[in-house]
Protein backbone atom coordinates (compact mmCIF):
# COMPACT_ATOMS: atom_id res chain seq x y z
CA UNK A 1 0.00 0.00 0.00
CA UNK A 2 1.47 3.38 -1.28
CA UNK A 3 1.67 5.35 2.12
CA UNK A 4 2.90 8.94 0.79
CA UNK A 5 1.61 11.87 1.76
CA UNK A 6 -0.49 13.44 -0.44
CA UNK A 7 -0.18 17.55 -1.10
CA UNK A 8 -3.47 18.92 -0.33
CA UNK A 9 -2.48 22.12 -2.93
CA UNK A 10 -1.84 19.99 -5.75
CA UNK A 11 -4.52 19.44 -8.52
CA UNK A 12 -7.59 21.08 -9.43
CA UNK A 13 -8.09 22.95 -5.85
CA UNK A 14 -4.37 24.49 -5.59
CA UNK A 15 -4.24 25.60 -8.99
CA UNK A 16 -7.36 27.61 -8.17
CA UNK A 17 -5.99 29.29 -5.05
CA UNK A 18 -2.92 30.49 -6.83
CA UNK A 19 -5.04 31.77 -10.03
CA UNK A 20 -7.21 33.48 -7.20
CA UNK A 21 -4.13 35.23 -5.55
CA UNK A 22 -2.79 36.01 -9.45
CA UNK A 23 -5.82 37.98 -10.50
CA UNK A 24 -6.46 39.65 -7.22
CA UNK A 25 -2.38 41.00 -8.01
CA UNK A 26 -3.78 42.03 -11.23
CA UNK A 27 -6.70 43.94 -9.81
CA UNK A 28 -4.29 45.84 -7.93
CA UNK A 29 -2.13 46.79 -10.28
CA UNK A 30 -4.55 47.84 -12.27
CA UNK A 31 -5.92 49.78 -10.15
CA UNK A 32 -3.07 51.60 -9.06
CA UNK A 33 -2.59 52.68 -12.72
CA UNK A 34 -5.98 53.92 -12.99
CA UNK A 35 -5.51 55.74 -9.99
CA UNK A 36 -2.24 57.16 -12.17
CA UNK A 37 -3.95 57.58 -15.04
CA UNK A 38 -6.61 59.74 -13.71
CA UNK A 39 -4.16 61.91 -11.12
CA UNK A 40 -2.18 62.59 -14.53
CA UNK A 41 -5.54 63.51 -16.01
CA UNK A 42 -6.56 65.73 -13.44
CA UNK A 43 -2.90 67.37 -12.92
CA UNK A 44 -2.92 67.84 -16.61
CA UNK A 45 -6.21 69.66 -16.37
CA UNK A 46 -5.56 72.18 -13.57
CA UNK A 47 -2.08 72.68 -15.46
CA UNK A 48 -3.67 73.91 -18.28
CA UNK A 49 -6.13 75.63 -16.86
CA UNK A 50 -3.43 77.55 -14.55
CA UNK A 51 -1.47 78.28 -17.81
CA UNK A 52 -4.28 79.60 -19.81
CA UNK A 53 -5.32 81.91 -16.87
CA UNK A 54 -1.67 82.97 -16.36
CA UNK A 55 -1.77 83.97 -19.80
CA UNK A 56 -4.82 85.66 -19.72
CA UNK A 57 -3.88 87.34 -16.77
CA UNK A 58 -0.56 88.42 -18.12
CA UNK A 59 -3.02 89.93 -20.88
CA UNK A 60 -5.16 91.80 -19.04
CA UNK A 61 -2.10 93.24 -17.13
CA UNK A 62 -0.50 94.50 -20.04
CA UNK A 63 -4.35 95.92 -21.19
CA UNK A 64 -4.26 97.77 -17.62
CA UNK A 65 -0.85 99.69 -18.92
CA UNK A 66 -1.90 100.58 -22.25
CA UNK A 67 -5.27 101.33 -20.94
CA UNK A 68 -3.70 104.21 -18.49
CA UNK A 69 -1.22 105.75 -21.26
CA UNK A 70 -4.33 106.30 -22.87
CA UNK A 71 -5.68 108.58 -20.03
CA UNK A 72 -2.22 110.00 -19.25
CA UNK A 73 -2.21 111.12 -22.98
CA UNK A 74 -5.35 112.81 -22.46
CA UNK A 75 -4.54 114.31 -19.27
CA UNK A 76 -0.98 116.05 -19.34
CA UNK A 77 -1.29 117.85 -16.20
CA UNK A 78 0.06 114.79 -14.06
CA UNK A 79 1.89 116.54 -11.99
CA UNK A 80 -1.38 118.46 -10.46
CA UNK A 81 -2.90 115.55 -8.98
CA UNK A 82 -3.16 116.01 -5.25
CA UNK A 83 -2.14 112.50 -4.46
CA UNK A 84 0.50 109.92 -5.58
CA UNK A 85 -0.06 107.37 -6.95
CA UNK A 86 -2.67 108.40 -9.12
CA UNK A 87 -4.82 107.46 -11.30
CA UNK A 88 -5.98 104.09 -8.95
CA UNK A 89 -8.35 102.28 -10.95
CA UNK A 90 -9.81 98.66 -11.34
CA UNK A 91 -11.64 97.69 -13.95
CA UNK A 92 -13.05 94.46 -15.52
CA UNK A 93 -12.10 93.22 -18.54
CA UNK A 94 -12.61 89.48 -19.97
CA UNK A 95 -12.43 86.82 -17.20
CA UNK A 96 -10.56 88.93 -14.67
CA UNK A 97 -9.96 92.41 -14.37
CA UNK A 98 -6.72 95.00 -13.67
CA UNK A 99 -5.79 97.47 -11.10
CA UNK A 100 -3.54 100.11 -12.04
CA UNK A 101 -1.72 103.41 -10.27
CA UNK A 102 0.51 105.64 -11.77
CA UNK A 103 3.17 107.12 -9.56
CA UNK A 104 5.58 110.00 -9.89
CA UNK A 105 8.76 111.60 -9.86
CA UNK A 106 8.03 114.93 -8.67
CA UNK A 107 5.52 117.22 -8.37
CA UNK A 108 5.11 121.49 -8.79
CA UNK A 109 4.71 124.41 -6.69
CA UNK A 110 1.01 125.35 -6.07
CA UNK A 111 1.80 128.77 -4.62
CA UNK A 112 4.25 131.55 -6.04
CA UNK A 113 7.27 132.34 -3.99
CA UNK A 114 7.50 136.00 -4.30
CA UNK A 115 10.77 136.46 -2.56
CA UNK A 116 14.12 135.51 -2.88
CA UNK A 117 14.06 135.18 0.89
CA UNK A 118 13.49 132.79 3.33
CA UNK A 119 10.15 130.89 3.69
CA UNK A 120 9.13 128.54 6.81
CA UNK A 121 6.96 126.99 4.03
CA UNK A 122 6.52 125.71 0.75
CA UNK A 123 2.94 124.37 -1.00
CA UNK A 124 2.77 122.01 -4.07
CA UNK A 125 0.19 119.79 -5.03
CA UNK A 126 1.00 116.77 -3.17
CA UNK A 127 4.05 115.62 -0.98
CA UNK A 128 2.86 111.89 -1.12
CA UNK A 129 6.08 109.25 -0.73
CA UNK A 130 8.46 112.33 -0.41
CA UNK A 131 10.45 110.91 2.54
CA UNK A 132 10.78 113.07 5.94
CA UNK A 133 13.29 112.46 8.83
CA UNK A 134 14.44 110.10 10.24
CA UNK A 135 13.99 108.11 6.76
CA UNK A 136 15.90 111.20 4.80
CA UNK A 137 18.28 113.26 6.87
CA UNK A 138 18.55 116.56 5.28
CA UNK A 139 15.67 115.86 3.45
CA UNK A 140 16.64 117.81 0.01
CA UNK A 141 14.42 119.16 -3.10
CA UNK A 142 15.31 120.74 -5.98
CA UNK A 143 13.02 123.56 -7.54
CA UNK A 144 12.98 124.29 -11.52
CA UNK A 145 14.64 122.25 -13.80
CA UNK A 146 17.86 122.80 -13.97
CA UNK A 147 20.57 123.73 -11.14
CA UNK A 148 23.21 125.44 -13.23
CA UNK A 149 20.60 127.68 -15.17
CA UNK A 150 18.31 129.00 -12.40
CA UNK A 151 16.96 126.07 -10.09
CA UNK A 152 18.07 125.95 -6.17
CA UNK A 153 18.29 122.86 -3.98
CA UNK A 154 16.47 123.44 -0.80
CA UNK A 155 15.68 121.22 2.46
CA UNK A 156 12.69 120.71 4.67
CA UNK A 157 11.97 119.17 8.04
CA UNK A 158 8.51 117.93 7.56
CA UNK A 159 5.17 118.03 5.85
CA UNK A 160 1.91 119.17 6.44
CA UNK A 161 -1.38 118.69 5.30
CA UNK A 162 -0.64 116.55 2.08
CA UNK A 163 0.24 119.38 0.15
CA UNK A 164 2.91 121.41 2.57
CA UNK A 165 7.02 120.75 3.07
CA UNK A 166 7.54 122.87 6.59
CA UNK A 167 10.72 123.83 7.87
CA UNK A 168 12.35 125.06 4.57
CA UNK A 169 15.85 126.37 4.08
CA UNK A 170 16.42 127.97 0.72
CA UNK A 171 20.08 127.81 -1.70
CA UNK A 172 21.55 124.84 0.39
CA UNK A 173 24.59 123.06 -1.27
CA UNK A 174 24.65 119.97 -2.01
CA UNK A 175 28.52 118.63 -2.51
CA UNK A 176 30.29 121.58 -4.69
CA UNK A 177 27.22 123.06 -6.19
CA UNK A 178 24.90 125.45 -4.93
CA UNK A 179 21.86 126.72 -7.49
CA UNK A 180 20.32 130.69 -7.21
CA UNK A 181 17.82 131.60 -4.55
CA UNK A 182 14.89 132.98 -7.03
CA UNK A 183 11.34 134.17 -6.96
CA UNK A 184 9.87 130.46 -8.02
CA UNK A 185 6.35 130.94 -9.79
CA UNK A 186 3.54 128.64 -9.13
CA UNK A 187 3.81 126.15 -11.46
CA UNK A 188 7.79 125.04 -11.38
CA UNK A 189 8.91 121.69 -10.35
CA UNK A 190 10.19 120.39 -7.34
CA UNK A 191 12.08 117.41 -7.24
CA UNK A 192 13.06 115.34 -4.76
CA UNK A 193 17.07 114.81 -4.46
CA UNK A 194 19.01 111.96 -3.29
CA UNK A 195 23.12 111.76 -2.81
CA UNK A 196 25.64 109.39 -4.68
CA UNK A 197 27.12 107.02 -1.28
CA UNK A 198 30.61 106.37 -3.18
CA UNK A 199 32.24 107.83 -6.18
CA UNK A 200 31.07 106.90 -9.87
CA UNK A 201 33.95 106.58 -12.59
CA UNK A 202 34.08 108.96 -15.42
CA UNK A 203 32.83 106.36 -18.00
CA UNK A 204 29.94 106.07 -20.54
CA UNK A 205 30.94 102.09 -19.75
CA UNK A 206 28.13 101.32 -17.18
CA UNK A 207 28.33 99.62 -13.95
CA UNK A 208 26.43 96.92 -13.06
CA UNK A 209 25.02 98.90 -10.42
CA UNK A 210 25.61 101.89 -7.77
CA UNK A 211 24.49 102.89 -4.33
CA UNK A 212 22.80 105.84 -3.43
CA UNK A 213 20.94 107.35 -0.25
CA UNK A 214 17.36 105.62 -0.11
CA UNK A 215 14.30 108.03 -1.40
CA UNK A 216 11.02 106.81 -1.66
CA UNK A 217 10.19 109.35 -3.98
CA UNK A 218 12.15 107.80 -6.78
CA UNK A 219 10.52 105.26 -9.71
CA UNK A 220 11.42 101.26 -9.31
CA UNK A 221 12.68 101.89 -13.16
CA UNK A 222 13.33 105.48 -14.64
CA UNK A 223 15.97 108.59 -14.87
CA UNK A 224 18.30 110.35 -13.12
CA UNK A 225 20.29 113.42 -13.49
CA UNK A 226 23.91 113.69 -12.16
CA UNK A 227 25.64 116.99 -12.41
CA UNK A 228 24.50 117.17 -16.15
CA UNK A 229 24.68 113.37 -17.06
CA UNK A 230 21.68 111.50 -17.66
CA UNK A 231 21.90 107.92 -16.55
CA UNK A 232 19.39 105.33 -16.93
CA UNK A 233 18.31 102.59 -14.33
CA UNK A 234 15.19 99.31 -14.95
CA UNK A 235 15.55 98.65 -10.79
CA UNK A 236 15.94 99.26 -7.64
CA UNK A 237 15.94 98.19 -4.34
CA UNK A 238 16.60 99.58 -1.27
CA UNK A 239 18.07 97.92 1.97
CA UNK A 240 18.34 100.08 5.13
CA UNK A 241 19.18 103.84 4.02
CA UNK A 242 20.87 102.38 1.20
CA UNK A 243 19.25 102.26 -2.15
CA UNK A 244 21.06 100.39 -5.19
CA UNK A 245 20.00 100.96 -8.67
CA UNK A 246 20.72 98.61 -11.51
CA UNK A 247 20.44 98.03 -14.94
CA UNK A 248 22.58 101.18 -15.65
CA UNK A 249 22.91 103.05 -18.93
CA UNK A 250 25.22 105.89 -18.81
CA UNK A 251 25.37 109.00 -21.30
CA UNK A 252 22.09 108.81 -22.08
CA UNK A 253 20.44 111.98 -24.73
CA UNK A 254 23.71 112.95 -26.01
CA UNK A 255 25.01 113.80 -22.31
CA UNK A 256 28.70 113.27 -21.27
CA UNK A 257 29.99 111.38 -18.73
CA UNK A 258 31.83 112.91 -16.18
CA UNK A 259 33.45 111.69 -12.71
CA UNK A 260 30.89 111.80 -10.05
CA UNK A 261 31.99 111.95 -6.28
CA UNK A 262 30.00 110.86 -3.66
CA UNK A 263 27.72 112.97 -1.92
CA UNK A 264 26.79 114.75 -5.16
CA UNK A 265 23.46 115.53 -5.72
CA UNK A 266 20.55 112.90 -8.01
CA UNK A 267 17.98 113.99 -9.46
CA UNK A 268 15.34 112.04 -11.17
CA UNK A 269 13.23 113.12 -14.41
CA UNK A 270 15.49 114.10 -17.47
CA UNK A 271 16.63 117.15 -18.10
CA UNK A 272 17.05 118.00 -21.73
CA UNK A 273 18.07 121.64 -22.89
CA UNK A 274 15.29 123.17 -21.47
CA UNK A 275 12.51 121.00 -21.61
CA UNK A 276 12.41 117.80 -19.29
CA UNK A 277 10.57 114.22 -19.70
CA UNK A 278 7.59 114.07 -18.26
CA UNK A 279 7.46 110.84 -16.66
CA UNK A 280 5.02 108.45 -15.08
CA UNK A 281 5.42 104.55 -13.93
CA UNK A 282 2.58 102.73 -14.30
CA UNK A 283 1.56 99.29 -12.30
CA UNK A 284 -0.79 96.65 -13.50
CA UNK A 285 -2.03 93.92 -11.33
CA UNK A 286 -4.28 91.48 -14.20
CA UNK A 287 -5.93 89.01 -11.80
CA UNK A 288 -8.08 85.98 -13.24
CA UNK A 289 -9.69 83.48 -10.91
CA UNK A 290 -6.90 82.90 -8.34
CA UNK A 291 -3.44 83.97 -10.91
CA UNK A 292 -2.23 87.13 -10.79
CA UNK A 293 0.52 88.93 -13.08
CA UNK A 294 2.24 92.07 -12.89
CA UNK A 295 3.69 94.31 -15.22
CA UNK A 296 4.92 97.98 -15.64
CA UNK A 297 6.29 100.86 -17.41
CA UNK A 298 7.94 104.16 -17.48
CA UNK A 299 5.79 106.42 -19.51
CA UNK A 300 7.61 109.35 -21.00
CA UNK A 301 5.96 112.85 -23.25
């Protein structure tokens, strides 16, 4: 009598557990690249989604800048508004809509100065982001256009009401230069004025950047004047009372360069012969759904 054991898992029965455990593998698998399949579907979906309204959004952003050089063309007294930025708007436009502000340079006198003399006070139209002490310390201006044909650089202690720098000292010098105390008519600009922190090389060969003393006053991306050289920046930023601009281009409108020490005076808005730039910058925000983009420019008349 043939006594071996005899293995329960062969035949018919075992082969049917192991094609049970096989296909239950199988399910599995296939489920798990289903699940793939469908998480790659989805991501795929919300990718292009996010791309389309990033692009859309970019759109409208760029719509919200040339949508305020329209109005700045049609308005040329900029420098009247009593508030800066101006020009705040949001509007709607296709799935999202833009915000935009336009800020400024500098602004103008709103009263005559009939004296060459002192005054405790000067009024313009709006001393918005001028900085006052501690952040600026003098705090400097420059009235009229241009300090070697009739413009003086003056300081101030504070401001008043919006519209008022207070504690004014007239025909101040700034480094070697000092402008000519004047009767200033209502109507001429006053700049804000910043100083060079180190010496800038006589070279129309820019730098990749330089340092100056921080103003608020002064365009992320614009123009400055430097004892008669016009020099181009697209940045800044500003670290403590330190403010760096970069992306320089020297010599700019025929100007010379020239060997700039520091604690000269900057200037910003062109000066050319007689007749500056008008400049704005103007800030879009497009937004669609949840993306937002960004864009600006320097608009010049």
């Amino acid at each position: 009598m043939d006594r071996s054991v005899i293995n329960p898992a062969a035949g018919p029965r075992g082969q049917r557990g192991f094609l049970l455990i096989t296909a239950v593998v199988l399910i599995v698998i296939a489920a798990l690249v289903l699940s793939v399949m469908v998480f790659l579907g989805v991501t795929a979906n919300e990718s292009s989604v996010v791309h389309s309204q990033s692009g859309q959004a970019l759109f409208i952003a760029e719509s919200g800048i040339e949508y305020e050089q329209r109005q700045l063309a049609r308005n040329l007294d900029w420098y009247r508004s009593p508030s800066d930025p101006f020009d705040v708007t949001t509007r709607s436009l296709g799935e999202g809509s833009f915000s935009i502000q336009a800020s400024l340079p500098a602004t103008i006198l709103r009263n005559r100065v009939p004296t060459t003399g002192a005054v405790a006070n000067l009024r313009v139209y709006s001393t918005d982001r001028f900085p006052i002490p501690p952040a600026c310390g003098p705090c400097y201006l420059q009235v009229d256009d241009d300090i070697t044909g009739g413009a003086e650089y003056m300081t101030y202690t504070g401001t008043s009401g919006g519209d008022t720098f207070t504690g004014v000292t007239r025909n101040v010098t700034i480094g070697t230069i000092t402008g000519a105390a004047a009767v200033r008519e209502r109507g001429d600009r006053v700049y804000p004025v910043t100083t060079l922190s180190a010496n800038l090389a006589n070279s129309c060969t820019a730098p990749a950047s330089f340092t100056v003393a921080a103003n608020s006053k002064f365009l992320s991306t614009g123009t400055i004047n430097i004892e008669d050289e016009e020099i181009m920046y697209s940045g800044l930023t500003i670290t403590g009372g330190v403010m760096t601009l970069t992306g320089i281009r020297r010599c700019q409108n025929g100007t010379a360069s020239a060997g700039h020490n520091a604690g000269r005076a900057v200037t910003p808005l062109l000066v050319d012969g007689s007749d500056p730039d008008y400049e704005a910058e103007v800030h879009s925000v497009g937004t669609v759904v949840g993306t937002v983009r960004r864009a600006r420019k320097t608009i010049q008349r």
